[in-house]
N, C-alpha and C. Protein backbone atom coordinates (compact mmCIF):
# COMPACT_ATOMS: atom_id res chain seq x y z
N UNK A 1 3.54 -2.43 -27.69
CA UNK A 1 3.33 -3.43 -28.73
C UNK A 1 1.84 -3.73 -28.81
N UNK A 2 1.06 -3.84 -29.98
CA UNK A 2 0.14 -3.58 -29.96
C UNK A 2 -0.30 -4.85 -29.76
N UNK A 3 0.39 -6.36 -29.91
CA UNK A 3 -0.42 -7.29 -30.21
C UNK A 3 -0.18 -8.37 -28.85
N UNK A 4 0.55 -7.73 -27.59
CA UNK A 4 0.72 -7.63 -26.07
C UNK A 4 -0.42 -7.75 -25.59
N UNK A 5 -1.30 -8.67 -25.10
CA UNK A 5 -2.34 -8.63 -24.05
C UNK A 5 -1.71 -7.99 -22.83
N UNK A 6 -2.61 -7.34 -22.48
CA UNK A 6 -2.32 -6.35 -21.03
C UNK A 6 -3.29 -6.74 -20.11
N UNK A 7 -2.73 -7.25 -19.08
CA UNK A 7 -3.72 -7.27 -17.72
C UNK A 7 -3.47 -6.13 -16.57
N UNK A 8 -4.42 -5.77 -16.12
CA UNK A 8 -4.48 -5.05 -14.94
C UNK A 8 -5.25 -5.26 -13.77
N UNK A 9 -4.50 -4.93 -12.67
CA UNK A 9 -5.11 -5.95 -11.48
C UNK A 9 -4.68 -5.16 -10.22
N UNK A 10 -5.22 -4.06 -9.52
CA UNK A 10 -5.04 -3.62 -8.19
C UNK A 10 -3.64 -4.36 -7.27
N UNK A 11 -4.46 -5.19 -7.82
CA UNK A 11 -3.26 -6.78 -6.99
C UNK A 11 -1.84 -6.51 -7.14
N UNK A 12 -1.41 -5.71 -8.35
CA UNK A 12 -0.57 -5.43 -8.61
C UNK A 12 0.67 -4.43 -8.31
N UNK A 13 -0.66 -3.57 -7.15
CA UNK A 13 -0.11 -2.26 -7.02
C UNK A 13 1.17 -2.20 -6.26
N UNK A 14 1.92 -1.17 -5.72
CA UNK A 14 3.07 -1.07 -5.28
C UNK A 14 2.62 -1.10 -3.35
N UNK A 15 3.47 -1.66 -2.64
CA UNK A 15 3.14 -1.39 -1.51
C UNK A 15 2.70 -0.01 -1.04
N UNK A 16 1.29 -0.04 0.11
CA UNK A 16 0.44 0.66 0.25
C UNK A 16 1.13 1.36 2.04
N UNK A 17 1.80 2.25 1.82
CA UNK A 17 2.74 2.81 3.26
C UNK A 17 1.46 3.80 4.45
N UNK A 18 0.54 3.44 4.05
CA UNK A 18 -0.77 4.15 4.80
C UNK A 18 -0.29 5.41 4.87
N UNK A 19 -0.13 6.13 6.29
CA UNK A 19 -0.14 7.33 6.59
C UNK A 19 0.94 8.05 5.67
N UNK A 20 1.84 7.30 5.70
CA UNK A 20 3.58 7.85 5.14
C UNK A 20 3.09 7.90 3.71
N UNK A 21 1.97 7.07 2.95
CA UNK A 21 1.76 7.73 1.48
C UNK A 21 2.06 9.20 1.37
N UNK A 22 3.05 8.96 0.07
CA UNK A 22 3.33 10.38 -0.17
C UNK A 22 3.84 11.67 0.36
N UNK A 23 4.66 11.02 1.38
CA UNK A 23 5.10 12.00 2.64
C UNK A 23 6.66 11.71 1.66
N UNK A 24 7.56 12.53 2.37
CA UNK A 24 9.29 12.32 1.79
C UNK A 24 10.27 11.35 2.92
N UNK A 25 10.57 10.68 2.48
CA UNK A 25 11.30 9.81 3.50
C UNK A 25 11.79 10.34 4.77
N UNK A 26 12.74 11.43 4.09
CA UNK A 26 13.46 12.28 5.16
C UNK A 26 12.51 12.65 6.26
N UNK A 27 11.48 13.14 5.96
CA UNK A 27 10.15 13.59 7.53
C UNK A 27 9.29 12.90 7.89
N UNK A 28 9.31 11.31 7.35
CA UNK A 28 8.91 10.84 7.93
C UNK A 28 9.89 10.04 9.12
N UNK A 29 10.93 9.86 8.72
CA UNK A 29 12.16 9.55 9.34
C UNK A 29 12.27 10.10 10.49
N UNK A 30 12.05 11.79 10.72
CA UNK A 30 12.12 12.55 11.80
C UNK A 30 10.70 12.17 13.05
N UNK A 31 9.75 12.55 11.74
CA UNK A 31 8.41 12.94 12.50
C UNK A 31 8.76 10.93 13.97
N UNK A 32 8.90 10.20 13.01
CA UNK A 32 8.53 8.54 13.86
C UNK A 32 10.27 8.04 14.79
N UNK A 33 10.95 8.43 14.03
CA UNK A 33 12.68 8.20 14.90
C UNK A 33 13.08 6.76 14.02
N UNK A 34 14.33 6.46 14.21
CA UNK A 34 14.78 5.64 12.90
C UNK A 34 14.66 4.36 13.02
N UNK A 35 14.75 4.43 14.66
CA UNK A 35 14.40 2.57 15.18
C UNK A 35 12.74 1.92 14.60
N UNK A 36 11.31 3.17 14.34
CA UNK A 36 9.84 2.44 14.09
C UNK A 36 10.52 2.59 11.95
N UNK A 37 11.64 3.60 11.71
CA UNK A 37 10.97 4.08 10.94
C UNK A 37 11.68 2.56 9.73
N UNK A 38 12.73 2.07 10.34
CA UNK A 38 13.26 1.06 10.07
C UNK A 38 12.57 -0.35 10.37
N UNK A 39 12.07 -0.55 11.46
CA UNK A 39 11.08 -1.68 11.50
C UNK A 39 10.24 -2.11 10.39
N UNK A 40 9.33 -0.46 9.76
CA UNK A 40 8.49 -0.74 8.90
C UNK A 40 9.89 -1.07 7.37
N UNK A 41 9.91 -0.37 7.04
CA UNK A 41 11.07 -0.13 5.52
C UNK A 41 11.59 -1.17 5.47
N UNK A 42 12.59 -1.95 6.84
CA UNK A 42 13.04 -3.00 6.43
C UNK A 42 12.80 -4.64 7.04
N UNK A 43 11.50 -4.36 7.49
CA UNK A 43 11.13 -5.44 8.18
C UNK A 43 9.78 -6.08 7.39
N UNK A 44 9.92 -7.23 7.57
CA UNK A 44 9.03 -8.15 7.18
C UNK A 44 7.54 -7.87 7.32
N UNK A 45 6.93 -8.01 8.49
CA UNK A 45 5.64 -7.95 8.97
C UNK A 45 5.38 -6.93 9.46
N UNK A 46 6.03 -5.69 9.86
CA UNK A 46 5.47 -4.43 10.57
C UNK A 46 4.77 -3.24 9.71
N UNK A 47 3.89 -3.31 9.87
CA UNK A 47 3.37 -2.02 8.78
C UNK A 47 3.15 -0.37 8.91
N UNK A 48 3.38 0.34 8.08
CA UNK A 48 3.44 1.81 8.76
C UNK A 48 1.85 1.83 9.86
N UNK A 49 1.70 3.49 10.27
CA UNK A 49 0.60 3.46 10.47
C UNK A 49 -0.72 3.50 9.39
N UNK A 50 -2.18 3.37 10.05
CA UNK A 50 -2.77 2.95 8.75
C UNK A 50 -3.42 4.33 8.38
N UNK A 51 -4.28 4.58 7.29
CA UNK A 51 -4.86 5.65 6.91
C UNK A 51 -6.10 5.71 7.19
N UNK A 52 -6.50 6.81 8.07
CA UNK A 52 -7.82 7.58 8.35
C UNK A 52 -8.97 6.72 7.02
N UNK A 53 -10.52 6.35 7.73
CA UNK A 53 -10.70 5.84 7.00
C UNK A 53 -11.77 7.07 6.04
N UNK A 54 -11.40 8.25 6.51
CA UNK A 54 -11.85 9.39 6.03
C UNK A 54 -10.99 10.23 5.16
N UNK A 55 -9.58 9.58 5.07
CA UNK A 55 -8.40 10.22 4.67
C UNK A 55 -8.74 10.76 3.03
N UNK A 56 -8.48 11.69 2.19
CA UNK A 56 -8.95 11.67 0.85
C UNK A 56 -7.26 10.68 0.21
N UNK A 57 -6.95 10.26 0.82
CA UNK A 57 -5.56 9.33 0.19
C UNK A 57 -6.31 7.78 0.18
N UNK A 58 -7.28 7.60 0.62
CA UNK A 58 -8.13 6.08 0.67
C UNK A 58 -7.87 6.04 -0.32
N UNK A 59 -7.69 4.70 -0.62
CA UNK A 59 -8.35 4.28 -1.88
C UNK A 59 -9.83 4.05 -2.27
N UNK A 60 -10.65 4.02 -1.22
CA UNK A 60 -11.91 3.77 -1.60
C UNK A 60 -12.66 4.65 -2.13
N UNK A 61 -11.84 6.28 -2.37
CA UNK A 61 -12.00 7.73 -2.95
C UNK A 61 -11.82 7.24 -4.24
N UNK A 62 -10.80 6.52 -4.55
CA UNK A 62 -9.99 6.52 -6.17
C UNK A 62 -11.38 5.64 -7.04
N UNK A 63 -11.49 6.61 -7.74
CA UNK A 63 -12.29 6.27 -9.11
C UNK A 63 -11.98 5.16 -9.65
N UNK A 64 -10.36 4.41 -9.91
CA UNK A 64 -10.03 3.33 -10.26
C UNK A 64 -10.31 2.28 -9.94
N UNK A 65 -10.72 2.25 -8.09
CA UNK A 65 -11.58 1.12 -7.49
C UNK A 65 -12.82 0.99 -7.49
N UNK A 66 -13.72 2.06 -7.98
CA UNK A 66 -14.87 1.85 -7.35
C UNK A 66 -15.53 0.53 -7.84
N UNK A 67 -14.91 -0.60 -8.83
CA UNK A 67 -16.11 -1.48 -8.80
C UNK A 67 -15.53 -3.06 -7.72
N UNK A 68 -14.60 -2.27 -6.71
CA UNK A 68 -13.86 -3.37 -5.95
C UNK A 68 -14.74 -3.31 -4.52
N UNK A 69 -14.71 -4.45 -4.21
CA UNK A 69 -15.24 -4.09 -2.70
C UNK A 69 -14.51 -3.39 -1.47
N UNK A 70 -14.80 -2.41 -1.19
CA UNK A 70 -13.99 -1.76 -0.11
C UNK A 70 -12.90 -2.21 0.92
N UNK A 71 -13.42 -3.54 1.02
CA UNK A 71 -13.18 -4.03 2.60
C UNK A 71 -11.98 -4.83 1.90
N UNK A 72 -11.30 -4.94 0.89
CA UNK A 72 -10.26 -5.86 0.13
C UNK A 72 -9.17 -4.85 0.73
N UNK A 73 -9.37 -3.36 0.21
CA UNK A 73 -8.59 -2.48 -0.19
C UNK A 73 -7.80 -1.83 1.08
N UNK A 74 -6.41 -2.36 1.42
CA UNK A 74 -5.56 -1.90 2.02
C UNK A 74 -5.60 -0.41 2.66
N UNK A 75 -5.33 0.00 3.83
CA UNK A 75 -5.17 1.37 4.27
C UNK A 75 -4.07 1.64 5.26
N UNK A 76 -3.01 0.15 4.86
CA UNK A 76 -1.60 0.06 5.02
C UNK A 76 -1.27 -1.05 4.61
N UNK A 77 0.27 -1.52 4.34
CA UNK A 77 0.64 -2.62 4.53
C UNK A 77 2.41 -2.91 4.50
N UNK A 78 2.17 -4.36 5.50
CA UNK A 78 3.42 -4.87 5.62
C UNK A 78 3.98 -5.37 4.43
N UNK A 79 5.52 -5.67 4.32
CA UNK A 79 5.87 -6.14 3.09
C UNK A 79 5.02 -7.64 3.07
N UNK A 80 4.83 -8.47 3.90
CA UNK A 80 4.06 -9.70 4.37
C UNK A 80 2.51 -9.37 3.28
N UNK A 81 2.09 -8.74 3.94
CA UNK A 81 0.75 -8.44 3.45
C UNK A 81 0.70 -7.86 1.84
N UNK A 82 2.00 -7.55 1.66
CA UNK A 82 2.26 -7.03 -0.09
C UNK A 82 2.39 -7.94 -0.88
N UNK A 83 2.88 -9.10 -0.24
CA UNK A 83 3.43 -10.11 -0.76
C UNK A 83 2.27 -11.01 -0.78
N UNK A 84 1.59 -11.08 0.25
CA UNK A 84 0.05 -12.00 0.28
C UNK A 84 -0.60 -11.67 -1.07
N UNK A 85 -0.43 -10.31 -1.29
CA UNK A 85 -1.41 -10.06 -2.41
C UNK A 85 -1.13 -10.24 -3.79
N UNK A 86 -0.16 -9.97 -3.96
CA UNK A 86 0.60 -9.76 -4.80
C UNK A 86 0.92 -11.58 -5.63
N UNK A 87 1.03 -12.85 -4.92
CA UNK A 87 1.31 -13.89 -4.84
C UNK A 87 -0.50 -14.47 -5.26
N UNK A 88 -1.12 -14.07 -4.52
CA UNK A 88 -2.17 -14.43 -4.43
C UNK A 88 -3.12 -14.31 -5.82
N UNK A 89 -2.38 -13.00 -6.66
CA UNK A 89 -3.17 -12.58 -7.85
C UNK A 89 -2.34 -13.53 -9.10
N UNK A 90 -1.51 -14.51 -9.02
CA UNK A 90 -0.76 -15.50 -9.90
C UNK A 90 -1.54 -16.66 -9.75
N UNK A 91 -2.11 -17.15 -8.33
CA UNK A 91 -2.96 -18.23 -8.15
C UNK A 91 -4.58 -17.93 -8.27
């Protein structure tokens, strides 16, 4: 709709699974065992592991951030910490 103001806001993004970005459930399931792999997926505060800060999956690679300050930008997170942000971009 053309006459829709659109905002866009990082803040917005989908939870950030660090290492497990973009991996398939199923191997990551194997590679970690079901008791960590469930902690993270269905637990509150536990977050996968985080991402290499050399990883080319950073976000601080993505062209979309570059006018954000680095040190904001997640390289995992808990549903806690998804929710911090996510809450935080309404106030």
């Amino acid at each position: 709709m053309m006459h829709v103001d659109t905002k866009y806001s990082w803040k917005l993004n989908e939870r950030h699974y660090g290492d497990w970005q973009g991996k398939n459930k199923d191997e990551v399931l194997e590679e970690v065992g079901e008791e960590f792999f469930l902690s993270v997926r269905r637990g509150y505060d536990t977050p996968p592991p985080s991402l290499s800060i050399t990883d080319k999956r950073n976000p601080e690679f993505d062209s979309n951030y570059k006018a954000l300050d680095t040190s904001v930008l997640p390289l995992a997170e808990s549903l806690k910490d998804t929710s911090k942000r996510v809450v935080n971009y309404f106030f």
